[in-house]
Protein backbone atom coordinates (compact mmCIF):
# COMPACT_ATOMS: atom_id res chain seq x y z
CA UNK A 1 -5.51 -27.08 -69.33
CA UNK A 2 -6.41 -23.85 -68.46
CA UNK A 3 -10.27 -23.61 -66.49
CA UNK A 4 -12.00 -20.18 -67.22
CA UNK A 5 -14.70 -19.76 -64.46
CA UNK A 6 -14.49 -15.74 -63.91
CA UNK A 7 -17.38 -15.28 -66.83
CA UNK A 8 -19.62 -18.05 -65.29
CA UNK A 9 -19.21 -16.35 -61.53
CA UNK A 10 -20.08 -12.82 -63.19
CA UNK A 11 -23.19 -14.62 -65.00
CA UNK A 12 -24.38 -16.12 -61.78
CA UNK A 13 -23.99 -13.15 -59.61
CA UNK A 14 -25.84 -11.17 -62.33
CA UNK A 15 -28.64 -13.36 -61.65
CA UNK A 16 -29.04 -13.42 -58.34
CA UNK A 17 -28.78 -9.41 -58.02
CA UNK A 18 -31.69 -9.68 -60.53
CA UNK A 19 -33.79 -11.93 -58.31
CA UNK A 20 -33.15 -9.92 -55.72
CA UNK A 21 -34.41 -6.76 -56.99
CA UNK A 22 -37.67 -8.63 -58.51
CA UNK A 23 -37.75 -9.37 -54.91
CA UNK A 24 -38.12 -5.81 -53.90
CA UNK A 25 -40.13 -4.76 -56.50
CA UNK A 26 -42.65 -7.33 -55.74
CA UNK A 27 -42.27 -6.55 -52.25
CA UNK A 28 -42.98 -2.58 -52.70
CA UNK A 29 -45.99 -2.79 -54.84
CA UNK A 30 -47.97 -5.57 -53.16
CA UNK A 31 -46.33 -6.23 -49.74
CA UNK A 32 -48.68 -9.49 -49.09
CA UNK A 33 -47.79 -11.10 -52.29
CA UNK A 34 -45.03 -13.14 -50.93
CA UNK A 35 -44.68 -14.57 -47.54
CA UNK A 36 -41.67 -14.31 -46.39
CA UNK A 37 -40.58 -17.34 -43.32
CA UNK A 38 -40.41 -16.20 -40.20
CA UNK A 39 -37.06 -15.43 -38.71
CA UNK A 40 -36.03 -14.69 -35.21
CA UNK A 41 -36.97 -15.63 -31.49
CA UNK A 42 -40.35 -17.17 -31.04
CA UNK A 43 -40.87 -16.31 -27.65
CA UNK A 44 -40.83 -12.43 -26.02
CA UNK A 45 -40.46 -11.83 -22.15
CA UNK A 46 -41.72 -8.81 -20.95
CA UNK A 47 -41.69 -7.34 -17.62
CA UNK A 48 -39.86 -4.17 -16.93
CA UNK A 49 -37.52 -5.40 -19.52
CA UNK A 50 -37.47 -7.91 -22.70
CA UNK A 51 -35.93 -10.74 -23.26
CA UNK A 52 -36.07 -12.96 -26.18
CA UNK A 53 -35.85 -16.81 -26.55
CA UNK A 54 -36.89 -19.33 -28.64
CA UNK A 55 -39.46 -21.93 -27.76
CA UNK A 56 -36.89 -24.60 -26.47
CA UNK A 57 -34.94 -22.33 -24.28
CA UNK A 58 -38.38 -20.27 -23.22
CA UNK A 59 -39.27 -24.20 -21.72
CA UNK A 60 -36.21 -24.81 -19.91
CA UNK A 61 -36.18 -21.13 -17.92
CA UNK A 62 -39.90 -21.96 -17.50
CA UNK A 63 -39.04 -25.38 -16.05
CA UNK A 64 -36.21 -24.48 -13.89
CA UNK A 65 -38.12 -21.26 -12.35
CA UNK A 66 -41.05 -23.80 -11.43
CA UNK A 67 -38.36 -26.03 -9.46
CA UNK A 68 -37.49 -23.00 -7.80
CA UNK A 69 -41.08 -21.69 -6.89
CA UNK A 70 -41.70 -25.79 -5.52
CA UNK A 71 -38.32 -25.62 -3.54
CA UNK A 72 -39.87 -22.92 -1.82
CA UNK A 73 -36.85 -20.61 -3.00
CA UNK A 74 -36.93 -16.68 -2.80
CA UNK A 75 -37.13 -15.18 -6.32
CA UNK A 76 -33.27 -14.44 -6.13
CA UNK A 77 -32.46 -17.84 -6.11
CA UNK A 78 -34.76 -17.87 -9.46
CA UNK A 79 -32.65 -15.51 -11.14
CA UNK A 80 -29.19 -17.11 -10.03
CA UNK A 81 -30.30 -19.94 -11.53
CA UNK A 82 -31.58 -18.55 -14.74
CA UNK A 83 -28.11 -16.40 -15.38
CA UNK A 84 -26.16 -19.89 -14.58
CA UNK A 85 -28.02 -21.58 -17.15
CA UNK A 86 -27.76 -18.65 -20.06
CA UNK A 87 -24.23 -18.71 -18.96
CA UNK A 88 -23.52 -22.75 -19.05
CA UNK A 89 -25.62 -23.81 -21.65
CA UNK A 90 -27.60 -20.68 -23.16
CA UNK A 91 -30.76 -22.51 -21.56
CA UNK A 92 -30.03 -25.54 -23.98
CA UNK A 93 -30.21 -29.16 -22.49
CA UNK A 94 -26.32 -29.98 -23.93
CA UNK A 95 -25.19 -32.96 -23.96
CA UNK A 96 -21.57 -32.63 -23.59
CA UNK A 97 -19.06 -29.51 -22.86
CA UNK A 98 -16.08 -28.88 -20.89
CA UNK A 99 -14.79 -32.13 -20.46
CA UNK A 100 -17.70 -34.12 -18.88
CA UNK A 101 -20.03 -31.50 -18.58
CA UNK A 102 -23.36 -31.90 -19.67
CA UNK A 103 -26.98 -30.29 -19.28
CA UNK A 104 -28.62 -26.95 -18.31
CA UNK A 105 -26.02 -26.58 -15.81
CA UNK A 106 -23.14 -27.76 -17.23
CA UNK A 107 -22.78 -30.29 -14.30
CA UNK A 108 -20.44 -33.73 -14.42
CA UNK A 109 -21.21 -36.82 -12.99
CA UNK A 110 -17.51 -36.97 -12.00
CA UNK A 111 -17.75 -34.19 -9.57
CA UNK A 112 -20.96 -35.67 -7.66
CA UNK A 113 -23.68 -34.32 -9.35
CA UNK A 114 -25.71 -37.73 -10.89
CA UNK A 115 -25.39 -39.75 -13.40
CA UNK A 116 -25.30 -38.59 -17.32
CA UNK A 117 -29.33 -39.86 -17.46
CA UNK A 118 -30.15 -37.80 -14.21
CA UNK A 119 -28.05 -34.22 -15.13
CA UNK A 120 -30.02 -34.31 -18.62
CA UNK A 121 -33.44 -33.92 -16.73
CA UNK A 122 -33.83 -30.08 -16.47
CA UNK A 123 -35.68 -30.86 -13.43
CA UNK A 124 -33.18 -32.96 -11.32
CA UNK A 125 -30.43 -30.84 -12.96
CA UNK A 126 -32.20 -27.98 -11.83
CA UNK A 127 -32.88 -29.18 -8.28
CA UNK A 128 -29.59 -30.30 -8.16
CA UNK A 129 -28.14 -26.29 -8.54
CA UNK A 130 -30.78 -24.90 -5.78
CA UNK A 131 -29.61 -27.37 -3.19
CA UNK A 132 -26.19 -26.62 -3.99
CA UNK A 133 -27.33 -22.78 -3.63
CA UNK A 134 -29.09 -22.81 -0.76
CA UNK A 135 -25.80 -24.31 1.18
CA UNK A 136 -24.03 -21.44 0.11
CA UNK A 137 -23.74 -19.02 3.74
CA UNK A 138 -25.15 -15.43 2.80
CA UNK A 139 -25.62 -15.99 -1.09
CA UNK A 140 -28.42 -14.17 -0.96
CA UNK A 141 -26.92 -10.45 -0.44
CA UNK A 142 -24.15 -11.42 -3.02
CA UNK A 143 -23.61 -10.29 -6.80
CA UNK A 144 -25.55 -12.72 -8.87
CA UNK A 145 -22.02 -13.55 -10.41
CA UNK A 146 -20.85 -14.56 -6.82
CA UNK A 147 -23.38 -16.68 -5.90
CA UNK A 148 -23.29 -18.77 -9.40
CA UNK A 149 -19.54 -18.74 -8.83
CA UNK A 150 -19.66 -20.63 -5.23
CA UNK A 151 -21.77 -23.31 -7.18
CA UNK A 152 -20.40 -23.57 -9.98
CA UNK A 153 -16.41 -23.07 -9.11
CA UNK A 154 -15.83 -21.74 -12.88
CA UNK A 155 -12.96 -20.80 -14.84
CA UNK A 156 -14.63 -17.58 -15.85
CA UNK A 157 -15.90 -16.46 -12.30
CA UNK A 158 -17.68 -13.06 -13.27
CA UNK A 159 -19.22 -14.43 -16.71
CA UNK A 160 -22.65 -14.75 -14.73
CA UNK A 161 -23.42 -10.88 -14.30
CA UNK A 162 -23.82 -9.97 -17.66
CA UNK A 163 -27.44 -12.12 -17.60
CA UNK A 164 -28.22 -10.64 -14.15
CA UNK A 165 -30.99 -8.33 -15.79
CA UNK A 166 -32.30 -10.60 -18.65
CA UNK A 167 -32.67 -13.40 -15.68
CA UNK A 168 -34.58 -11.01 -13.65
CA UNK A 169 -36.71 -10.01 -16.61
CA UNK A 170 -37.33 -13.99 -17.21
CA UNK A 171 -37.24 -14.73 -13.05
CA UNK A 172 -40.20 -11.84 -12.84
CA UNK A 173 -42.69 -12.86 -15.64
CA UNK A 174 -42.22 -17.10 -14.63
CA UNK A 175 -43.12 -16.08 -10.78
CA UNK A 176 -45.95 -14.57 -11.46
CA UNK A 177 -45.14 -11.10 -11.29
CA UNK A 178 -46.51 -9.59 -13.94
CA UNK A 179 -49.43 -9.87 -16.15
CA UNK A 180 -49.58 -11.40 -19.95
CA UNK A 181 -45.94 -11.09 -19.91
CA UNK A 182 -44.42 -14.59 -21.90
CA UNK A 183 -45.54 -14.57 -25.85
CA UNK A 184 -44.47 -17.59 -27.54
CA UNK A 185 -45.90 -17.80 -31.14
CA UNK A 186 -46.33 -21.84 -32.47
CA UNK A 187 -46.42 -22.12 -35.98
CA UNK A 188 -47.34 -25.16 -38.09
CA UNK A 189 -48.79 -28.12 -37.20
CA UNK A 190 -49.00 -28.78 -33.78
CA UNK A 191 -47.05 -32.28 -32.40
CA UNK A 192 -49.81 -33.46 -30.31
CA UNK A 193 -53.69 -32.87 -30.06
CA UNK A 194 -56.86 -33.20 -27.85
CA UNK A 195 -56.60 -35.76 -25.31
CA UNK A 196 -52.93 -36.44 -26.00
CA UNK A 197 -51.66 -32.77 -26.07
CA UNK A 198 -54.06 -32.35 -22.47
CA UNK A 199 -52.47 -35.27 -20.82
CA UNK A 200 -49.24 -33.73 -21.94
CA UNK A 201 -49.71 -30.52 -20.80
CA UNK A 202 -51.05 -32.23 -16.99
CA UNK A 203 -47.85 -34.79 -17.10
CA UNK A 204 -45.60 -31.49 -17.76
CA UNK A 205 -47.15 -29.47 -14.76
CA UNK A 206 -47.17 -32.29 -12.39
CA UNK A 207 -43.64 -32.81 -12.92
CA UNK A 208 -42.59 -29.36 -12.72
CA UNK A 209 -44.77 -28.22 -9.82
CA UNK A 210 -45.28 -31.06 -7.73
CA UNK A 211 -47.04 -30.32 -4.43
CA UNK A 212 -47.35 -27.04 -5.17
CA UNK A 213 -49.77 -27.31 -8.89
CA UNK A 214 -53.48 -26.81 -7.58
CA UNK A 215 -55.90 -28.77 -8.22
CA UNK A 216 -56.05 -29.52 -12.09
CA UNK A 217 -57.89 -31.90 -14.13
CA UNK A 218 -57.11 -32.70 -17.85
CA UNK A 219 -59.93 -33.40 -20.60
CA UNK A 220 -59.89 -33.81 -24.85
CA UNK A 221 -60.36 -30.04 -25.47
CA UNK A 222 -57.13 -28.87 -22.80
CA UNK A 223 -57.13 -28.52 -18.92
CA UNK A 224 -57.57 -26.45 -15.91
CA UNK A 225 -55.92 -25.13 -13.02
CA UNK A 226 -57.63 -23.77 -10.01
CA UNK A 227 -55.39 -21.06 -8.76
CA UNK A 228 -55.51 -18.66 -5.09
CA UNK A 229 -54.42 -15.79 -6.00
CA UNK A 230 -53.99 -13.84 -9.32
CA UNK A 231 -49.45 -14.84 -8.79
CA UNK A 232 -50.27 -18.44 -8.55
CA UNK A 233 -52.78 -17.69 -11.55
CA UNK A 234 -50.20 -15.89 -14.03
CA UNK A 235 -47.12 -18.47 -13.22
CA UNK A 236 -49.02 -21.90 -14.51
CA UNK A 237 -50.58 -19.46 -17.25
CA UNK A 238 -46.77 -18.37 -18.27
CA UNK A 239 -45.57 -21.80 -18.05
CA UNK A 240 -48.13 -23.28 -19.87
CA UNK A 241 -47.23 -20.64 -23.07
CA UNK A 242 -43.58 -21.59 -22.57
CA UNK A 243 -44.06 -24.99 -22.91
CA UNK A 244 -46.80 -24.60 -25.89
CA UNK A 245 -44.53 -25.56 -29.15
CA UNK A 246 -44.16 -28.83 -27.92
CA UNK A 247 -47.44 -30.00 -26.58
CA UNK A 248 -50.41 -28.71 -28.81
CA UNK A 249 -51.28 -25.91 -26.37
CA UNK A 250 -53.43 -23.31 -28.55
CA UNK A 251 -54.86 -21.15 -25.98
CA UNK A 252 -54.52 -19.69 -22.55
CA UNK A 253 -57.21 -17.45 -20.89
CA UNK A 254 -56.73 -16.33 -17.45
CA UNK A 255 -57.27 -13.14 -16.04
CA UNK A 256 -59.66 -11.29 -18.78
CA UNK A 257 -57.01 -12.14 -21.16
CA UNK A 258 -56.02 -14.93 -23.36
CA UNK A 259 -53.02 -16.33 -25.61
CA UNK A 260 -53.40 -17.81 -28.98
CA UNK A 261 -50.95 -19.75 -30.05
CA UNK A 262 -50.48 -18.77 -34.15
CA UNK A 263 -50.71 -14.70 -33.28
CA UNK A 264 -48.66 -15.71 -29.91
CA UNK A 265 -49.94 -12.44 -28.61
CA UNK A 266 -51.87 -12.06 -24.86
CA UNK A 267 -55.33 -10.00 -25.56
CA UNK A 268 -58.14 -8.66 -23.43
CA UNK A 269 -61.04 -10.74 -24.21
CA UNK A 270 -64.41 -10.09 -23.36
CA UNK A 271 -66.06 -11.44 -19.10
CA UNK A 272 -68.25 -14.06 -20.82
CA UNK A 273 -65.19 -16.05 -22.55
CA UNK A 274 -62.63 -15.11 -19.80
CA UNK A 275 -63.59 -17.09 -17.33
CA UNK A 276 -62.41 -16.11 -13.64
CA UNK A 277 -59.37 -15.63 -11.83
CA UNK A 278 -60.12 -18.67 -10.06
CA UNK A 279 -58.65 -20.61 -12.65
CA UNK A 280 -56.66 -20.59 -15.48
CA UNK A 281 -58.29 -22.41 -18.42
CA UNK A 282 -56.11 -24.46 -21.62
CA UNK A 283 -57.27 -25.11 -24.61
CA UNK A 284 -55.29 -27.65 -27.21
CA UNK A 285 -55.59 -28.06 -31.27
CA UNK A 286 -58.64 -30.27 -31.80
């Protein structure tokens, strides 16, 4: 028995091109008409450069700069540790790779560095690559490459320079070093709200920071941070935006500007709703 299926193929493509060009059509006379989702990175670094992530990977760089800043490590260290992780695990939290390689780091629990349970904490894993770092004799005037490299004793020793720049971008904005510079946009519902999204958001910074978080206190509309300096100020109010999707964060204000979460956009707002640079002020979905 002979199957003819060329016809129905022809028919079907016929359709689709049609669809497509109602599409258009639609499109061109009344561009709102149809909403169209939204594709492509949900967060956008700036700082004399751009980099783009999406929300989960815009948490772990977040996460593993704050281990850095708490470690009391120079902002090179910051950026080793950034282009190791967009290297290892493109800033995911794997769990499994090269053999028994898991995490941010690509770590195994074979070779010393904790158990599986322990390496999938971005924290410890992340602590766990700064200590190994900082017993590495004069990493700090080598290539970013070399430095990962005496870590991370990889097959592919110069795959870590080609995120030098993007991890300085990241490494810049997450210090504190420049203003309004992480946008992470949050669409649809939000996972958590009032008091459980604030005592989220505390939990998260306590972890991260430790010693170093200033004085914050946590209530059912968000939280605030007192902060020193306008640095200390813009690094909780950048981690705070990278860690938004998946704690009900909707705003930010610090500094005469603030973040809303749906626009995901950092805008000057006016002295009386601001605040002061004492503090950077949280708000969470209601």
């Amino acid at each position: 028995m002979r199957v003819r299926v060329k016809p129905v193929v022809g028919v079907l493509a016929s359709l689709v091109l049609i669809a497509v060009v109602s599409v258009i059509v639609v499109l061109h006379q009344n561009p709102g008409a149809i909403k169209l989702p939204r594709i492509g990175p949900e967060c956008t670094v700036r700082a004399d450069g751009e980099v783009t992530l999406d929300s989960v990977q815009m948490a772990n760089a977040a996460t593993i700069a704050a281990v850095g800043i708490r470690r009391e490590m120079p902002e090179q260290a910051v950026v080793v540790a950034l282009a190791t992780a967009l290297q290892e695990s493109k800033l995911e939290n794997l769990d499994d790779g090269d053999r028994d390689s898991v995490g941010l780091f690509q770590q195994r629990p074979s070779q010393g560095w904790g158990t599986f349970e322990q390496i999938k904490n971005p924290r410890y894993a992340a602590g766990k690559f700064y200590t190994a770092l900082k017993k590495v004799k004069g990493w700090e005037d080598m290539r970013v490459t070399d430095a990962a490299q005496k870590v991370q004793r990889s097959a592919y020793p110069n795959a870590y320079e080609k995120w030098a720049d993007e991890s300085r971008v990241l490494a810049r904005a997450l210090i504190g070093r420049a203003t309004g510079a992480v946008a992470c946009t949050v669409s649809g519902a939000p996972v958590l709200r009032g008091a459980a999204a604030a005592a989220a958001l505390l939990e998260g910074l306590k972890l991260d920071w430790g010693k170093k978080l200033d004085a914050a206190s946590a209530e059912a509309a968000g939280l605030t941070v007192s902060v020193s300096n306008a640095s200390s100020g813009w690094r909780y109010a950048h981690w705070l935006v990278s860690h938004a999707s998946a704690t009900g964060l909707e705003r930010v204000r610090f500094g005469g500007q603030e973040w809303h979460a749906p626009d995901g956009k950092w805008q000057q707002v006016t002295t009386a709703s601001a605040g002061d640079d004492g503090r950077v002020v949280a708000e969470v979905f209601s």
